[in-house]
N, C-alpha and C. Protein backbone atom coordinates (compact mmCIF):
# COMPACT_ATOMS: atom_id res chain seq x y z
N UNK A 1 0.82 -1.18 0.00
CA UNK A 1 0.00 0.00 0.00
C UNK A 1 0.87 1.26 0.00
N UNK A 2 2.35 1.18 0.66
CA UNK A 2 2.63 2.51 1.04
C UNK A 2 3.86 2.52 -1.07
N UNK A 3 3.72 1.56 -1.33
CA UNK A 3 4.10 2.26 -3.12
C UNK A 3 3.27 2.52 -3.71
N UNK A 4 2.18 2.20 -3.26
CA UNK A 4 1.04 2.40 -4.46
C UNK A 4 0.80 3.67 -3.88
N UNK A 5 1.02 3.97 -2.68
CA UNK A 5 0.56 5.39 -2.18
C UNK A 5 1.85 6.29 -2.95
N UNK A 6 3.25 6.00 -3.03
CA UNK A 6 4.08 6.79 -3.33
C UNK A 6 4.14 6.97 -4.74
N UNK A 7 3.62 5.84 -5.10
CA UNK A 7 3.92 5.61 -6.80
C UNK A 7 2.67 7.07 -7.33
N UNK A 8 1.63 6.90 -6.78
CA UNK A 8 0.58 7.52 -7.71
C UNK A 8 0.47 8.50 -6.67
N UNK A 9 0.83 9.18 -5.47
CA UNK A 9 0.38 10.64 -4.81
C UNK A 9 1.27 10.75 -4.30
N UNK A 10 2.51 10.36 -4.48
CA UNK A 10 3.43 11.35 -3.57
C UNK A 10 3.66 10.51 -2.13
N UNK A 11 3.02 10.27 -1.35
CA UNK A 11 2.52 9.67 -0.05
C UNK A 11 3.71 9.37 0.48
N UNK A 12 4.58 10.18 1.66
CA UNK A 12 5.51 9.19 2.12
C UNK A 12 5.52 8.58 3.53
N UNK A 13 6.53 7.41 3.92
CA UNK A 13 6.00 7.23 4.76
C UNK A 13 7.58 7.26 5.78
N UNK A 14 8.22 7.10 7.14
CA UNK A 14 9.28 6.34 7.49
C UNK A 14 9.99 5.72 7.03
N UNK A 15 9.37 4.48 6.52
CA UNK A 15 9.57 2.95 6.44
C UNK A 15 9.66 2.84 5.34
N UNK A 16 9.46 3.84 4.15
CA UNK A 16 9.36 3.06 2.90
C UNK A 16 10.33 4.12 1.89
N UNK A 17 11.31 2.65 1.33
CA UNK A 17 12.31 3.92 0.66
C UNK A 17 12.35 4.03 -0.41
N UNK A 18 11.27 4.74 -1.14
CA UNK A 18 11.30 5.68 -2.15
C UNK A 18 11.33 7.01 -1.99
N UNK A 19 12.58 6.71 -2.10
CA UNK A 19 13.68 8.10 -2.06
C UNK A 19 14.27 9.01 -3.02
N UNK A 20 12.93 9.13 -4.51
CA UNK A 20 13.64 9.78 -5.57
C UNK A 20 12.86 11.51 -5.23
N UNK A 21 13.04 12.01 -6.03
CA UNK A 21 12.79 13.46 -5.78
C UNK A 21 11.27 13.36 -5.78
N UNK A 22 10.51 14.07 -4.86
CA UNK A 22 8.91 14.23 -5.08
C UNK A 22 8.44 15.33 -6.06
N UNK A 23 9.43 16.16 -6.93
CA UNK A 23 9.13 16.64 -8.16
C UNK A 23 8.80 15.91 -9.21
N UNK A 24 9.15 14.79 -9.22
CA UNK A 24 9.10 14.13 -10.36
C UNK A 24 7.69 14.00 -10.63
N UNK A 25 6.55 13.76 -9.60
CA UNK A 25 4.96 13.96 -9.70
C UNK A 25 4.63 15.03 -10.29
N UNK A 26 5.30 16.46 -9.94
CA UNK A 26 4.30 17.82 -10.79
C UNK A 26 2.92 17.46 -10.46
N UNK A 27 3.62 17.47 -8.77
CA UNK A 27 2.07 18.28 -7.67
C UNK A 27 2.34 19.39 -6.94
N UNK A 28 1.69 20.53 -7.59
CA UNK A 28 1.92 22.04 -6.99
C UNK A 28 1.76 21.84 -5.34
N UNK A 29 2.56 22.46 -4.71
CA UNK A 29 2.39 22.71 -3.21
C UNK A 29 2.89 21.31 -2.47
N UNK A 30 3.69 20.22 -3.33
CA UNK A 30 4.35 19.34 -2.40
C UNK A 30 5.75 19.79 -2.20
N UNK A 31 6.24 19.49 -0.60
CA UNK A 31 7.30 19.95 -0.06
C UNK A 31 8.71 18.68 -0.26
N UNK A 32 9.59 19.10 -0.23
CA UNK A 32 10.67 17.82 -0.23
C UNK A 32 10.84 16.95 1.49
N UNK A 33 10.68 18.27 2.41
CA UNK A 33 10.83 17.30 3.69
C UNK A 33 9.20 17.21 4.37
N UNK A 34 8.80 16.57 4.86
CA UNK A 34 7.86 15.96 5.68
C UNK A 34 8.32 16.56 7.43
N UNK A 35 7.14 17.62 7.80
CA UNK A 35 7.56 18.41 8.94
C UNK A 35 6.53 17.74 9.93
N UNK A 36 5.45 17.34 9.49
CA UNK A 36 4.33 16.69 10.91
C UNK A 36 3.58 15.68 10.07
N UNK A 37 2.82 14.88 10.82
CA UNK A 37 2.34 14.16 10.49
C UNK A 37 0.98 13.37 11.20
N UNK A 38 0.05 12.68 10.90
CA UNK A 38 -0.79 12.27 11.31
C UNK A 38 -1.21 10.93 11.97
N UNK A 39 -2.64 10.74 13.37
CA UNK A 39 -2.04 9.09 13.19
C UNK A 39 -3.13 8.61 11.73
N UNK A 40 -3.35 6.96 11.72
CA UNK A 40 -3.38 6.61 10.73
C UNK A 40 -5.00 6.50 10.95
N UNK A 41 -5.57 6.28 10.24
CA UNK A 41 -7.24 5.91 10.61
C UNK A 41 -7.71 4.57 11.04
N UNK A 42 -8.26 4.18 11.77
CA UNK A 42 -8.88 3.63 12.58
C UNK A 42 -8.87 1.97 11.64
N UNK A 43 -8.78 0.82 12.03
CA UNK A 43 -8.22 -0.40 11.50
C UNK A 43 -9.47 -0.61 10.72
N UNK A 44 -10.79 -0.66 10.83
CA UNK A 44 -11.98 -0.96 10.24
C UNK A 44 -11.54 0.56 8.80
N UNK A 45 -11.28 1.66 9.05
CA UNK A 45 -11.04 2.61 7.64
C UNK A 45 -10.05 1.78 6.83
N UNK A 46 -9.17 1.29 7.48
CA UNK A 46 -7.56 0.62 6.54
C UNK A 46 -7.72 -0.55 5.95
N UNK A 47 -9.35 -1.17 6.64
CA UNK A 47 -9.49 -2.51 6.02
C UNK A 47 -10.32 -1.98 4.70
N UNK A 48 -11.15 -1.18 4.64
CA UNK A 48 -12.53 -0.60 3.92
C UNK A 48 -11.33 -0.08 2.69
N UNK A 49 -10.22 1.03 3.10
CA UNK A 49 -9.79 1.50 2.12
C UNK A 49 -8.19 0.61 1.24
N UNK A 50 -7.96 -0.42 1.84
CA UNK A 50 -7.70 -1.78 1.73
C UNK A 50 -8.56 -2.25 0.57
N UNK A 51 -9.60 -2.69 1.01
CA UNK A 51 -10.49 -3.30 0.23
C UNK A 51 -11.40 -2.78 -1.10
N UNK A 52 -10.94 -1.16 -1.14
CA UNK A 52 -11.43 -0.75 -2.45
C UNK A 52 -10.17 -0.29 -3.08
N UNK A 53 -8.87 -0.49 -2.54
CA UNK A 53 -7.54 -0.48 -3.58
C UNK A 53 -7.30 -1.83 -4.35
N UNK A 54 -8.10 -2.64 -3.65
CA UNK A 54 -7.64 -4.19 -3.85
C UNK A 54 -8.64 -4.77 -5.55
N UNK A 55 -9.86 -3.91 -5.14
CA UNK A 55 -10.60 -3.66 -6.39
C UNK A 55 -10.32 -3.29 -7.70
N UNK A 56 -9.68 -2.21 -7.75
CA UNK A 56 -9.40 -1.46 -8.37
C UNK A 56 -7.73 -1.47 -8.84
N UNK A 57 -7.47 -2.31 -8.70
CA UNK A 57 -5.90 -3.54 -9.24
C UNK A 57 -6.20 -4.36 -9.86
N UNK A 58 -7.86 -5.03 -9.70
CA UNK A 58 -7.76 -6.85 -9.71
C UNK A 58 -9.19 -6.37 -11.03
């Protein structure tokens, strides 16, 4: 989930090293460093939004 998040929005995370420039998207108003961050949504949202990425692959 967290390449498919980086691959198609930018999305970064800790843990995951895609580490090429976030220009390469040409998304106005993304920053190069990551200053705060959020927690994650609730395990029943991650399964739901899980389950309509899983769709939309297959």
């Amino acid at each position: 989930m967290q390449k498919l998040a980086w691959q198609q929005h930018g999305f970064r995370s800790a843990n995951f090293s895609g580490t090429d420039g976030i220009k390469r998207f040409g998304v106005p108003g993304t920053v190069d460093q990551v200053t705060s961050v959020t927690e994650l949504p609730s395990n029943d949202a991650m399964q739901a939004i899980i389950a309509i990425l899983q769709k939309q692959q297959g």
